[in-house]
PDB file of N, CA and C in Angstrom:
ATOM      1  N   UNK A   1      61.586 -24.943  17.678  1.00  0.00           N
ATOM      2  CA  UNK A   1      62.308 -24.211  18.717  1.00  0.00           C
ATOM      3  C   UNK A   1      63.153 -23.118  18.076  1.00  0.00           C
ATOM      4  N   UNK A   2      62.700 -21.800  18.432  1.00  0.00           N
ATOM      5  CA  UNK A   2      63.714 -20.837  17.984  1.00  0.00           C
ATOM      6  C   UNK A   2      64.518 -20.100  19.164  1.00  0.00           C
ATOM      7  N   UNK A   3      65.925 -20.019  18.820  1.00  0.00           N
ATOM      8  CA  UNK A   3      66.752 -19.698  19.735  1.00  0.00           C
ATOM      9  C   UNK A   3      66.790 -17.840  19.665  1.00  0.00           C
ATOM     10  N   UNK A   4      66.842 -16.922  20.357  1.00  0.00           N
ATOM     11  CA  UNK A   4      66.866 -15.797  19.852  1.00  0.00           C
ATOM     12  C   UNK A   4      68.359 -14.973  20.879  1.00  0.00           C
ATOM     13  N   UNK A   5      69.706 -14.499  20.326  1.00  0.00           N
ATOM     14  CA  UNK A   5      70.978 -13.996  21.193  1.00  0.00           C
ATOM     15  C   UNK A   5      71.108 -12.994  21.101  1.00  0.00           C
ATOM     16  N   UNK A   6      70.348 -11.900  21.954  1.00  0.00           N
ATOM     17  CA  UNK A   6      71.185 -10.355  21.795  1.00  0.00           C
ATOM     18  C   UNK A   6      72.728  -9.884  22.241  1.00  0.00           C
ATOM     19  N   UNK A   7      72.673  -9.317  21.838  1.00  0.00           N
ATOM     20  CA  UNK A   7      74.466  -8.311  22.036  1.00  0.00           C
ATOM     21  C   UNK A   7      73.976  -6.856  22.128  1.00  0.00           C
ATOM     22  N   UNK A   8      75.284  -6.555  22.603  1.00  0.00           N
ATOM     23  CA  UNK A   8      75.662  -4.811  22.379  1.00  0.00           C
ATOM     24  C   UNK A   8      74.971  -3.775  23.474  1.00  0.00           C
ATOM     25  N   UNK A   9      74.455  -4.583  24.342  1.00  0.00           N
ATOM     26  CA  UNK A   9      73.934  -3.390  25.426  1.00  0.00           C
ATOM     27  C   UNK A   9      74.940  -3.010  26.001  1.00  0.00           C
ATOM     28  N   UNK A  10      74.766  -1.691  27.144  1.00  0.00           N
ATOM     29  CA  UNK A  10      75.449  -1.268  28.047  1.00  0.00           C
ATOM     30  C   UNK A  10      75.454   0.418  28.740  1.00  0.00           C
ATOM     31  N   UNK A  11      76.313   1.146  28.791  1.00  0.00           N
ATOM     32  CA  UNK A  11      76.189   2.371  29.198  1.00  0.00           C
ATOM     33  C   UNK A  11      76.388   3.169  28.743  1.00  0.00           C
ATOM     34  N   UNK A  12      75.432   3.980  28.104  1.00  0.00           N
ATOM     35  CA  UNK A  12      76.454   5.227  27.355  1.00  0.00           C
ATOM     36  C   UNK A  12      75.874   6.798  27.832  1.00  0.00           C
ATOM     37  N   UNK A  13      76.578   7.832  27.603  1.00  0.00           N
ATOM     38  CA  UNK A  13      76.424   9.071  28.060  1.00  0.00           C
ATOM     39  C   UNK A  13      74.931   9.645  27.105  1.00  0.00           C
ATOM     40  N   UNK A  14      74.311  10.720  27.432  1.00  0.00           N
ATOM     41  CA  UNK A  14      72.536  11.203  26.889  1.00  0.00           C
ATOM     42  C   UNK A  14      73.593  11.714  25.225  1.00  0.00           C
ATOM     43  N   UNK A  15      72.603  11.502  24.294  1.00  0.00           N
ATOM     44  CA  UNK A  15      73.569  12.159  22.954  1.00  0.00           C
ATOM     45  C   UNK A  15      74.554  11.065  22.468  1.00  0.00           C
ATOM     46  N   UNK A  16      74.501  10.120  22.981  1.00  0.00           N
ATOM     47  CA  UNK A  16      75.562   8.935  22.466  1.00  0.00           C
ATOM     48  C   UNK A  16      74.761   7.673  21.451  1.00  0.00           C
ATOM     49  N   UNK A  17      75.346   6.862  20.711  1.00  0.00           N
ATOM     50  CA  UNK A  17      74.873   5.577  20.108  1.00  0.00           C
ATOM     51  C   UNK A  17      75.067   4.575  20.788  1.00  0.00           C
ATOM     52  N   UNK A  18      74.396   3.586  20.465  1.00  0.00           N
ATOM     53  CA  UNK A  18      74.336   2.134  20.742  1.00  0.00           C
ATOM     54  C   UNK A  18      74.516   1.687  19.816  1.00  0.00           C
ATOM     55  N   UNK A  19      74.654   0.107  19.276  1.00  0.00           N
ATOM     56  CA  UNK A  19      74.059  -0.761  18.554  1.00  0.00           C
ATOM     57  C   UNK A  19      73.667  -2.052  19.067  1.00  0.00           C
ATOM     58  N   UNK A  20      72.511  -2.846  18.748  1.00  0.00           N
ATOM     59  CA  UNK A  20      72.155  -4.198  19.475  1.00  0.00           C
ATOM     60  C   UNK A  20      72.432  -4.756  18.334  1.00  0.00           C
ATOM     61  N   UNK A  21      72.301  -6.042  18.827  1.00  0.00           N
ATOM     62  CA  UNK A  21      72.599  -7.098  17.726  1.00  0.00           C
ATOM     63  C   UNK A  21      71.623  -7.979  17.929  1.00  0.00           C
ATOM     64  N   UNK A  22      71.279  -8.604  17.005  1.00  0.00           N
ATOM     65  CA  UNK A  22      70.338 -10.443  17.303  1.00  0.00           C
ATOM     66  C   UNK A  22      70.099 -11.538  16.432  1.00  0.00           C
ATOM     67  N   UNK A  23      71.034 -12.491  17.004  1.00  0.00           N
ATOM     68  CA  UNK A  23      70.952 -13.747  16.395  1.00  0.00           C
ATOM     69  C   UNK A  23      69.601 -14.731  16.316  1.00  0.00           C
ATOM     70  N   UNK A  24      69.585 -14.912  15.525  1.00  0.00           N
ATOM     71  CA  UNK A  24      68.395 -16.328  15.362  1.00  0.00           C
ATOM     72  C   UNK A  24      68.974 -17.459  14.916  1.00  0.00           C
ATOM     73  N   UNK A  25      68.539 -18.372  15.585  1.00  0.00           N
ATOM     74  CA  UNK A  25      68.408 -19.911  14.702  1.00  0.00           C
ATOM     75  C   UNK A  25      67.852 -20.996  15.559  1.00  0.00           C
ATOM     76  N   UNK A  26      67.818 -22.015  15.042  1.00  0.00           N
ATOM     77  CA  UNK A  26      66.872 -23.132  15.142  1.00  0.00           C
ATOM     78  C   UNK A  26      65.724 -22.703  14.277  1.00  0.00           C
ATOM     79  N   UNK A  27      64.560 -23.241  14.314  1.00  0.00           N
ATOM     80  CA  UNK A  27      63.495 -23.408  13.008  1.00  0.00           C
ATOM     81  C   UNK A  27      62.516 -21.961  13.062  1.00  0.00           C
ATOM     82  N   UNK A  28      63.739 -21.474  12.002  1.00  0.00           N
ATOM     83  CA  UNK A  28      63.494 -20.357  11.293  1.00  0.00           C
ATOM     84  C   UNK A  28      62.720 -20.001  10.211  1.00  0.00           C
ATOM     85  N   UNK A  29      62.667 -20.861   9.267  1.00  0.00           N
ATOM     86  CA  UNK A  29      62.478 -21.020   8.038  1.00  0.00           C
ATOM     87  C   UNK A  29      61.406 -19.772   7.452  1.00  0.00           C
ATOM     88  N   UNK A  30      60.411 -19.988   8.507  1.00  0.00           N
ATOM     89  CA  UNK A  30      59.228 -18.909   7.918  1.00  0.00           C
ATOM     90  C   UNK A  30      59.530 -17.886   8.645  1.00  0.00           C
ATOM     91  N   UNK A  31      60.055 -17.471   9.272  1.00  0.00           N
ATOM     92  CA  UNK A  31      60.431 -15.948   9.555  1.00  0.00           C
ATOM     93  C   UNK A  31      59.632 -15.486   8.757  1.00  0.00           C
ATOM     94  N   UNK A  32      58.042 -14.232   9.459  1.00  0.00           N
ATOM     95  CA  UNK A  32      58.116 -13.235   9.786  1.00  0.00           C
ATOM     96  C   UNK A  32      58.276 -11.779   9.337  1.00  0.00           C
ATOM     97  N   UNK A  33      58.874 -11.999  10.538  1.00  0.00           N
ATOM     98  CA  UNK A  33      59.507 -10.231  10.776  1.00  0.00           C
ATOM     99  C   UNK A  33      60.244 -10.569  12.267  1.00  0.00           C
ATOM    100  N   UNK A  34      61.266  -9.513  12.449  1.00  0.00           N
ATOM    101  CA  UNK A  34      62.247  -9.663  13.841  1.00  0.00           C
ATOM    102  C   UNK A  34      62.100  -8.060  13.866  1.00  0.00           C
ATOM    103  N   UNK A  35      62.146  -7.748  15.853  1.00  0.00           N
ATOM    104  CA  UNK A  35      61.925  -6.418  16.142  1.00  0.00           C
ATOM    105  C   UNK A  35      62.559  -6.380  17.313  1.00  0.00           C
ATOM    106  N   UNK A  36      62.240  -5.060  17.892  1.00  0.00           N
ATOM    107  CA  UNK A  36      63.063  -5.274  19.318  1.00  0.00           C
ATOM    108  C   UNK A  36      61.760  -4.663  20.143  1.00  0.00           C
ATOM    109  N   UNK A  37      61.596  -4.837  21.589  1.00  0.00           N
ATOM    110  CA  UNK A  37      60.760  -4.028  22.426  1.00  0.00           C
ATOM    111  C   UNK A  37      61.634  -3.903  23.268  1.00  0.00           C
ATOM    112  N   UNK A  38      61.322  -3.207  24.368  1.00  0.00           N
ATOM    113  CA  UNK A  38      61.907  -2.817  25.512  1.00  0.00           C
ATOM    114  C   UNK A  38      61.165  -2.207  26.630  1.00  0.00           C
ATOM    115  N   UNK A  39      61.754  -2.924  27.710  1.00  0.00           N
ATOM    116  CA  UNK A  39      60.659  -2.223  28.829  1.00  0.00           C
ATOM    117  C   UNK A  39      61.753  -1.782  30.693  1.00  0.00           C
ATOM    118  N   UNK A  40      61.183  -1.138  30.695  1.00  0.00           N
ATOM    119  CA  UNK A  40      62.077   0.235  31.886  1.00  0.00           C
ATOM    120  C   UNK A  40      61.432  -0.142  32.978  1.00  0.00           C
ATOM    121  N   UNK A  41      62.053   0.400  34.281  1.00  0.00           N
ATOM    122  CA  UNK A  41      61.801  -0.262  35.442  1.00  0.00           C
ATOM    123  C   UNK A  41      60.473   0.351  35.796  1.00  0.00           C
ATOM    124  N   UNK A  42      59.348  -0.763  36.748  1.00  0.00           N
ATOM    125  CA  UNK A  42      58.470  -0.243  37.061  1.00  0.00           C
ATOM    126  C   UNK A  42      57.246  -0.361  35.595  1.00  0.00           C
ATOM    127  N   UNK A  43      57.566  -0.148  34.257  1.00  0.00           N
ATOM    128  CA  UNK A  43      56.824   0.020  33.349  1.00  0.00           C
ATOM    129  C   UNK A  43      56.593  -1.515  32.238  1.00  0.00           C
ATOM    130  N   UNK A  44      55.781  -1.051  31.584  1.00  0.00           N
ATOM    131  CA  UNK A  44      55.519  -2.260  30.806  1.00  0.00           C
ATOM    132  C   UNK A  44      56.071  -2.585  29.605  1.00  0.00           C
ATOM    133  N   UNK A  45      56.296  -3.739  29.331  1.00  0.00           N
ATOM    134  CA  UNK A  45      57.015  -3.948  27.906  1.00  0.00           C
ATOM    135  C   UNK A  45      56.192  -3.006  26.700  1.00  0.00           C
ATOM    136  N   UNK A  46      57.301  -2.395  25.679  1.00  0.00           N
ATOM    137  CA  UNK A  46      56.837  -1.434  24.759  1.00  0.00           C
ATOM    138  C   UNK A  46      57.301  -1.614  23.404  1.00  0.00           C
ATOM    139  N   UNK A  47      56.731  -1.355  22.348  1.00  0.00           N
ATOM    140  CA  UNK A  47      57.361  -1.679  21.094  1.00  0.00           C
ATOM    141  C   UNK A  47      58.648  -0.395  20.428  1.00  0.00           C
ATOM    142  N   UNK A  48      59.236  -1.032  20.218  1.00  0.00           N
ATOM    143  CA  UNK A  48      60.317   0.216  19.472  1.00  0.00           C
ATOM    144  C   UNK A  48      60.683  -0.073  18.069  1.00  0.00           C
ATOM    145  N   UNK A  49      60.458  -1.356  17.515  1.00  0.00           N
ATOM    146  CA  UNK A  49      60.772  -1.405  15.923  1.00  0.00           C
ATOM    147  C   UNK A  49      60.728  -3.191  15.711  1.00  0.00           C
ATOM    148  N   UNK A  50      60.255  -2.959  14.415  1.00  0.00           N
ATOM    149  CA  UNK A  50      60.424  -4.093  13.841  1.00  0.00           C
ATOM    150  C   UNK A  50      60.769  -3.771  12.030  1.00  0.00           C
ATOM    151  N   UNK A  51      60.852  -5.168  11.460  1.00  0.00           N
ATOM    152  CA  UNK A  51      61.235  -5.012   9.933  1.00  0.00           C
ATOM    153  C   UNK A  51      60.855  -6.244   9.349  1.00  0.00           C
ATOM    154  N   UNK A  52      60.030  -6.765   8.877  1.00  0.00           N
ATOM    155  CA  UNK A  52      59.971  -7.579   7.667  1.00  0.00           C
ATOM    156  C   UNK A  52      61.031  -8.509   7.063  1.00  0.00           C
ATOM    157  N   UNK A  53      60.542 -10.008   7.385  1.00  0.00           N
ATOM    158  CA  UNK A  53      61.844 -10.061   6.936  1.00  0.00           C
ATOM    159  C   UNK A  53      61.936 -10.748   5.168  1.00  0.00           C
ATOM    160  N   UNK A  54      60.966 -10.731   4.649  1.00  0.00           N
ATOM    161  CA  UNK A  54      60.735 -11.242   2.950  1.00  0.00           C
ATOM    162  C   UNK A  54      61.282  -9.281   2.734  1.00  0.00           C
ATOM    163  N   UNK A  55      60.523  -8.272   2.678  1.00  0.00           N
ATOM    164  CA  UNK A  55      60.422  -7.285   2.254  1.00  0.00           C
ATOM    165  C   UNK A  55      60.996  -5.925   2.832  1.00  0.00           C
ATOM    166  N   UNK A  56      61.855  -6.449   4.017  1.00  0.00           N
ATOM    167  CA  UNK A  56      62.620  -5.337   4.904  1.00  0.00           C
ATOM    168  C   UNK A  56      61.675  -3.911   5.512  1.00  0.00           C
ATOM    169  N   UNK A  57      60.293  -3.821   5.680  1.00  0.00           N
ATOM    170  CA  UNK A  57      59.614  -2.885   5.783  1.00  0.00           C
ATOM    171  C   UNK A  57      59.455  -2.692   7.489  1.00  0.00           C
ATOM    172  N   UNK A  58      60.173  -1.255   7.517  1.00  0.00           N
ATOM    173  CA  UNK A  58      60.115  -0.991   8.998  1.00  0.00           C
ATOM    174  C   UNK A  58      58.947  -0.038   9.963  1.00  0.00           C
ATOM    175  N   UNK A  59      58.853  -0.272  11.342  1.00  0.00           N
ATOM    176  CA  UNK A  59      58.225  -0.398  11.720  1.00  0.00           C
ATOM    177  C   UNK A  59      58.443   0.726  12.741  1.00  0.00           C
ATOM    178  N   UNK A  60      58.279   1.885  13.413  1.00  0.00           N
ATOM    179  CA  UNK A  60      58.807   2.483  14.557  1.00  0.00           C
ATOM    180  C   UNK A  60      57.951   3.010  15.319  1.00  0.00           C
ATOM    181  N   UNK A  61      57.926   2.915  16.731  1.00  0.00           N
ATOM    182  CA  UNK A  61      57.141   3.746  17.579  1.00  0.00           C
ATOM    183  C   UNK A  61      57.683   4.514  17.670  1.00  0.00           C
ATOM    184  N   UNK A  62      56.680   5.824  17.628  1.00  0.00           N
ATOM    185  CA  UNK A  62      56.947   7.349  17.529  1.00  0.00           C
ATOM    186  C   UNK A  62      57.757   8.047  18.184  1.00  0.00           C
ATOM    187  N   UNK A  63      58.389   7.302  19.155  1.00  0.00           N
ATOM    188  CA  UNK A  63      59.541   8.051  20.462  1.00  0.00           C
ATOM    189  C   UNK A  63      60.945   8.156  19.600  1.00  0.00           C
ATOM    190  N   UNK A  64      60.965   7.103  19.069  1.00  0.00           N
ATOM    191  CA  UNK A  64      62.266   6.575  18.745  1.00  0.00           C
ATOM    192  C   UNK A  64      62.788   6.985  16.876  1.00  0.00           C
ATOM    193  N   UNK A  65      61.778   7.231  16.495  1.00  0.00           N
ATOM    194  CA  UNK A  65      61.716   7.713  14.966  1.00  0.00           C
ATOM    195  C   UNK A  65      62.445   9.251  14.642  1.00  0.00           C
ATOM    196  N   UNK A  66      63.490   8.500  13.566  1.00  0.00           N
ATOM    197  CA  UNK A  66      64.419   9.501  13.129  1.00  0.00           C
ATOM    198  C   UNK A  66      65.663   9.130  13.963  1.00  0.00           C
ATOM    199  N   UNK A  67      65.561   8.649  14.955  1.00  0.00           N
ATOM    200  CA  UNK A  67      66.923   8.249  16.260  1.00  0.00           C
ATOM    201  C   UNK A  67      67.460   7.328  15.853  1.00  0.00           C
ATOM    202  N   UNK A  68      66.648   6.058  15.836  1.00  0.00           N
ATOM    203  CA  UNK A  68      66.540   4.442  15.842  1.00  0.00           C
ATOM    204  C   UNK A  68      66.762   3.895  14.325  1.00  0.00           C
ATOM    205  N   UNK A  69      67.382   3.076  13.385  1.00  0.00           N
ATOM    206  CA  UNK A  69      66.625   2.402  12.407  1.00  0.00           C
ATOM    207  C   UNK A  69      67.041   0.810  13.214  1.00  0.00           C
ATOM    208  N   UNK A  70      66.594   0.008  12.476  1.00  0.00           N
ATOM    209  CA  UNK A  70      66.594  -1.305  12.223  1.00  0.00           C
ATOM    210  C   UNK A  70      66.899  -2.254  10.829  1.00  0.00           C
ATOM    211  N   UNK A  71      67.676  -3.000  11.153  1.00  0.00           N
ATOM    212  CA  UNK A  71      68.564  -3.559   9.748  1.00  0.00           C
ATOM    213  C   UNK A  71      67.902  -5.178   9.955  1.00  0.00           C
ATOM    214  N   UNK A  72      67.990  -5.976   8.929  1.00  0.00           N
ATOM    215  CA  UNK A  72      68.049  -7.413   8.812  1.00  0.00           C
ATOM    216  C   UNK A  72      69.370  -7.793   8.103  1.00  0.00           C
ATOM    217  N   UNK A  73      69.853  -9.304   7.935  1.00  0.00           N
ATOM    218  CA  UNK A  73      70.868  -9.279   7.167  1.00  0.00           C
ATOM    219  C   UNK A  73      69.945 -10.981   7.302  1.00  0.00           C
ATOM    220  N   UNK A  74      69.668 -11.445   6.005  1.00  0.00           N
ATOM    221  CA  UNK A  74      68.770 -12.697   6.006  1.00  0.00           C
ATOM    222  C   UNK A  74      69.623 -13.911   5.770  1.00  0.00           C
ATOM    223  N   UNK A  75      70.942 -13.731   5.500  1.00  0.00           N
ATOM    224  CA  UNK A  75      71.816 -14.162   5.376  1.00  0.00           C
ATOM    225  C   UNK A  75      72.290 -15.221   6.735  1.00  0.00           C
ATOM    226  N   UNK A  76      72.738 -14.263   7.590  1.00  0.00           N
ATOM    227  CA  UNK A  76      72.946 -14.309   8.756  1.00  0.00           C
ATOM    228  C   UNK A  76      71.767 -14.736   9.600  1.00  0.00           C
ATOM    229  N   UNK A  77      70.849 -14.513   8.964  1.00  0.00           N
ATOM    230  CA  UNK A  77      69.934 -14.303  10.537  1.00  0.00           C
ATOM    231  C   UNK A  77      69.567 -13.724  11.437  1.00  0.00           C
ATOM    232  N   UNK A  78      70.391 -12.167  11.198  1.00  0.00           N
ATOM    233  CA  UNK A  78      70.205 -11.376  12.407  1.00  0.00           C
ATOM    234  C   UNK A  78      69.214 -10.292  12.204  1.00  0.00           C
ATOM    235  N   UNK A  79      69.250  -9.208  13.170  1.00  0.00           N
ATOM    236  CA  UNK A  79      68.571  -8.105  13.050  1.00  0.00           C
ATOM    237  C   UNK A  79      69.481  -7.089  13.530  1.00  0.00           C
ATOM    238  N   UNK A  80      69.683  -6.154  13.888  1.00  0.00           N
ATOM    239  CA  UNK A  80      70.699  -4.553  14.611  1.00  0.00           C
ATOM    240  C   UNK A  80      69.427  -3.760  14.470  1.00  0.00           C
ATOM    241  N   UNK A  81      69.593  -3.097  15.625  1.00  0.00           N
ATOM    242  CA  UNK A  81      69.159  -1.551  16.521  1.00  0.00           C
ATOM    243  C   UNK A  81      70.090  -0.593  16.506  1.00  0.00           C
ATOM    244  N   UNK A  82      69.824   0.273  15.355  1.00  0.00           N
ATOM    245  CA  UNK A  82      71.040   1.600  15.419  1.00  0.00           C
ATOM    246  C   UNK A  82      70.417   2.377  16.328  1.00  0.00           C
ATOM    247  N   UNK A  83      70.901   2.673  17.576  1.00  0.00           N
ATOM    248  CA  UNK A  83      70.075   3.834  18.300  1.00  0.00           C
ATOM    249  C   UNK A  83      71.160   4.767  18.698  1.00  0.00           C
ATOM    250  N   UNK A  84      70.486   6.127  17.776  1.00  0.00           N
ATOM    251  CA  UNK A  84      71.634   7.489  18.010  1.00  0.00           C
ATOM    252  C   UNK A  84      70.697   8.253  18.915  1.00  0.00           C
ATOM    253  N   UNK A  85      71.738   9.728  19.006  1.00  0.00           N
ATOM    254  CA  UNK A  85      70.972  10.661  20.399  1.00  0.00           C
ATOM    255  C   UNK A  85      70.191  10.185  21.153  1.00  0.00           C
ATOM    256  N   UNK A  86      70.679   8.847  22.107  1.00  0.00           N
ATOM    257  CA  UNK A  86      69.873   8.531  23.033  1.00  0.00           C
ATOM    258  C   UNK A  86      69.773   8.866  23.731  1.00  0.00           C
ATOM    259  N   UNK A  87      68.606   9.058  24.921  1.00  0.00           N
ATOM    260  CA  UNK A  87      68.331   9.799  25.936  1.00  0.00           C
ATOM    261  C   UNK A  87      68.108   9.113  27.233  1.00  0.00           C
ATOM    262  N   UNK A  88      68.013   9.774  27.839  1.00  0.00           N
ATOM    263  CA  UNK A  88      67.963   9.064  29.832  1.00  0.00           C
ATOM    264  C   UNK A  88      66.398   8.023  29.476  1.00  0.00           C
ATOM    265  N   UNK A  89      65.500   8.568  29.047  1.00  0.00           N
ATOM    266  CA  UNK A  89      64.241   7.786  29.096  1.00  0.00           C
ATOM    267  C   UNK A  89      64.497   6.889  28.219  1.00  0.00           C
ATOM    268  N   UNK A  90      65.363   6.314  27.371  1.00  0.00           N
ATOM    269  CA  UNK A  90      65.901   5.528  26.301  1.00  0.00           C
ATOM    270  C   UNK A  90      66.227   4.082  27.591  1.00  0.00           C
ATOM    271  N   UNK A  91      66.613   4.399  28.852  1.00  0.00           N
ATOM    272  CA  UNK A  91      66.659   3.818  29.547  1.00  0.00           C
ATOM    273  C   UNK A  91      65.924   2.053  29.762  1.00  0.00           C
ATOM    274  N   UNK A  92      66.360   1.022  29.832  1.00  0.00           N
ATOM    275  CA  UNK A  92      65.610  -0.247  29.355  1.00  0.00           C
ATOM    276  C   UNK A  92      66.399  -2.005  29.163  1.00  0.00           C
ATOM    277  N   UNK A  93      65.387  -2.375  29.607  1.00  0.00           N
ATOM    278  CA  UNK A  93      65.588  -3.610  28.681  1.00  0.00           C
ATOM    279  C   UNK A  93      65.580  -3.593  27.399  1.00  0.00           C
ATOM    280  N   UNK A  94      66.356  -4.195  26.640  1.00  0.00           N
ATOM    281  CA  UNK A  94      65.878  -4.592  25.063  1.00  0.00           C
ATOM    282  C   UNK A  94      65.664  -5.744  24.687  1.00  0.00           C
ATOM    283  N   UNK A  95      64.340  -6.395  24.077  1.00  0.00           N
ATOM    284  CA  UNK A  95      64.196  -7.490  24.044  1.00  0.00           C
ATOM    285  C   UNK A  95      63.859  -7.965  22.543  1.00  0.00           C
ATOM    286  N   UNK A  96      64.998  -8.387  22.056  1.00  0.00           N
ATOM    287  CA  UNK A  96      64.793  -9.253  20.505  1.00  0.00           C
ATOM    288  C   UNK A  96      63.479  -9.981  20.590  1.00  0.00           C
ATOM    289  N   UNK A  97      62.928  -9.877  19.585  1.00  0.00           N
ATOM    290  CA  UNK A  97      61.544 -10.845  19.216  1.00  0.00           C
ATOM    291  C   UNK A  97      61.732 -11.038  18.040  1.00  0.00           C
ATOM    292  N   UNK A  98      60.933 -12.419  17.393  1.00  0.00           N
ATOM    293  CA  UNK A  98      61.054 -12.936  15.695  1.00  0.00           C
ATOM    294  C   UNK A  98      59.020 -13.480  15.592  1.00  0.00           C
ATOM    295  N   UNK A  99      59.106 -13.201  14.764  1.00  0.00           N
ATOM    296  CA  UNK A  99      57.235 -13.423  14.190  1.00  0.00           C
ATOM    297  C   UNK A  99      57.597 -14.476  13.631  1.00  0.00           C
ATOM    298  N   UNK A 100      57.435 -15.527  13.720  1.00  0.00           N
ATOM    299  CA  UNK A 100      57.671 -16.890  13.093  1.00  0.00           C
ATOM    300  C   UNK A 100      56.158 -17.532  12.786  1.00  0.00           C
ATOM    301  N   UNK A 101      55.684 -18.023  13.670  1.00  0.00           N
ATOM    302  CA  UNK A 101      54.247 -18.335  13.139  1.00  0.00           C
ATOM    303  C   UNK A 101      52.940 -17.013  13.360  1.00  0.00           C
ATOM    304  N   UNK A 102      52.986 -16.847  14.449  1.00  0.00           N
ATOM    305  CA  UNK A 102      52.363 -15.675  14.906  1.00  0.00           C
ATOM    306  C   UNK A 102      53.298 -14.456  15.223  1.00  0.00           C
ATOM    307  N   UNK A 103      52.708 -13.417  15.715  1.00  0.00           N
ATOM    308  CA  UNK A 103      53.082 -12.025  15.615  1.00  0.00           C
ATOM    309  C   UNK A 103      54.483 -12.187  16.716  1.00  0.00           C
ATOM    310  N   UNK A 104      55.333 -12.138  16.886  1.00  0.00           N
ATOM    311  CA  UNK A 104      56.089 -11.943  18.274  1.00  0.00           C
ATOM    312  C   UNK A 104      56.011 -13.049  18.991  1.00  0.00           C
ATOM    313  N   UNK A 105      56.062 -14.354  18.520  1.00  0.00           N
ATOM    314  CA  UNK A 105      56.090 -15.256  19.220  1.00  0.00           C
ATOM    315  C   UNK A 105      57.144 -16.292  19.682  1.00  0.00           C
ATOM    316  N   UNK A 106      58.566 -15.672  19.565  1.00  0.00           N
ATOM    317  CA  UNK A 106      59.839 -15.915  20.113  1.00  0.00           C
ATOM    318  C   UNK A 106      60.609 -14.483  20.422  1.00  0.00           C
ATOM    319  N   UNK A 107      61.200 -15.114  21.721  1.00  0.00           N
ATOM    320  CA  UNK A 107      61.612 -13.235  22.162  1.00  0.00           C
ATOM    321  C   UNK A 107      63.416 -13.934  23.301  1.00  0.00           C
ATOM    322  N   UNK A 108      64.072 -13.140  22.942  1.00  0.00           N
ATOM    323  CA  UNK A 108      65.387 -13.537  23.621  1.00  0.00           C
ATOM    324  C   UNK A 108      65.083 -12.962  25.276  1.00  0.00           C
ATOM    325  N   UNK A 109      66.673 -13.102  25.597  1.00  0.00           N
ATOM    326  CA  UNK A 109      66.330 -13.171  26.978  1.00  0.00           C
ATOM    327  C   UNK A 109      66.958 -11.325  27.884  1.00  0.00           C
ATOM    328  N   UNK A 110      67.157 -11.068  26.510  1.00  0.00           N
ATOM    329  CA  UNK A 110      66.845  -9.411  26.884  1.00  0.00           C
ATOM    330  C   UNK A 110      68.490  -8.396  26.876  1.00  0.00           C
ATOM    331  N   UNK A 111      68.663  -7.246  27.021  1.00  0.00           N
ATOM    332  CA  UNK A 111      69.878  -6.804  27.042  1.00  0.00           C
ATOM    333  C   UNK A 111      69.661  -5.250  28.099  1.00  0.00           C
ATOM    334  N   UNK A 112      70.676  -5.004  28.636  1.00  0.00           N
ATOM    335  CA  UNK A 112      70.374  -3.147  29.351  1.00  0.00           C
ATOM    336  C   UNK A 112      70.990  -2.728  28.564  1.00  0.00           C
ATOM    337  N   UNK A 113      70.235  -1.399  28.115  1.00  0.00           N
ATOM    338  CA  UNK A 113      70.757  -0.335  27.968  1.00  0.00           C
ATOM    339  C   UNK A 113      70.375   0.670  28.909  1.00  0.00           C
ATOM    340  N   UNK A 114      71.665   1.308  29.482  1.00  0.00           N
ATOM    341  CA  UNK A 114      71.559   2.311  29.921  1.00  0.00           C
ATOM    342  C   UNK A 114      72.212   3.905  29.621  1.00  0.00           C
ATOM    343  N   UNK A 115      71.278   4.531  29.705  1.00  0.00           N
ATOM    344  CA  UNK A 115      71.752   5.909  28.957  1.00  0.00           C
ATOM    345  C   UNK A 115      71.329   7.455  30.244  1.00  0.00           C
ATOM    346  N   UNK A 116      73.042   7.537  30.479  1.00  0.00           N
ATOM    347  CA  UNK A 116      72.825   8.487  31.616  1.00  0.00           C
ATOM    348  C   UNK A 116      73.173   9.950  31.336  1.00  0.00           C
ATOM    349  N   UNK A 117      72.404  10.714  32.128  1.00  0.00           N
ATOM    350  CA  UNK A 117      72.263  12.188  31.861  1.00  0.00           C
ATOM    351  C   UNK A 117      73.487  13.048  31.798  1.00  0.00           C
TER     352      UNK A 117
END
């Protein structure tokens, strides 16, 4: 059973930062990789980043690259979503995921961000 806790959503003005946060624990051990997706009203869940978590190697869909990075801290357990100059279409759920046995196969229970014009 892996537990997965985001933080840090909310509202910010177009041109502003965020940061998410995400906890893991319960049976972790083989971690993977941890990422975030996100999906907007009406549309389908979408990938926005992931990272490795033996080798820290990141991952970005092309919208978000150069804006976005993604951190691990293996220590902790967590993952962070730096997301700068965000934009109205930045608009979303954010949903922590961890690759534990298979690809994305624990995912939290989600966060808004909203980013208005």
């Amino acid at each position: 059973q892996v537990r997965l806790m985001e933080s840090g959503g909310g509202l910010v003005q177009a041109g502003g930062s965020l940061k998410l946060s995400c906890a893991a624990s319960g049976n972790i051990f083989s971690m993977i990789a941890m990422g975030w997706f996100r999906q907007a009203p009406g549309k389908e869940r979408e990938f926005v980043a992931r990272i490795s978590w033996r080798m820290g190697i990141t991952t970005f869909a092309d919208d978000v690259k150069g804006r976005f990075t993604i951190a691990r801290d293996t220590a902790k357990n967590m993952v962070s979503l730096q997301m700068n100059k965000l934009k109205p279409e930045d608009t979303a759920v954010y949903y922590c995921t961890a690759s534990i046995e298979t690809e994305y196969d624990s995912w939290g229970q989600g966060t808004q961000v909203t980013v208005s014009s």
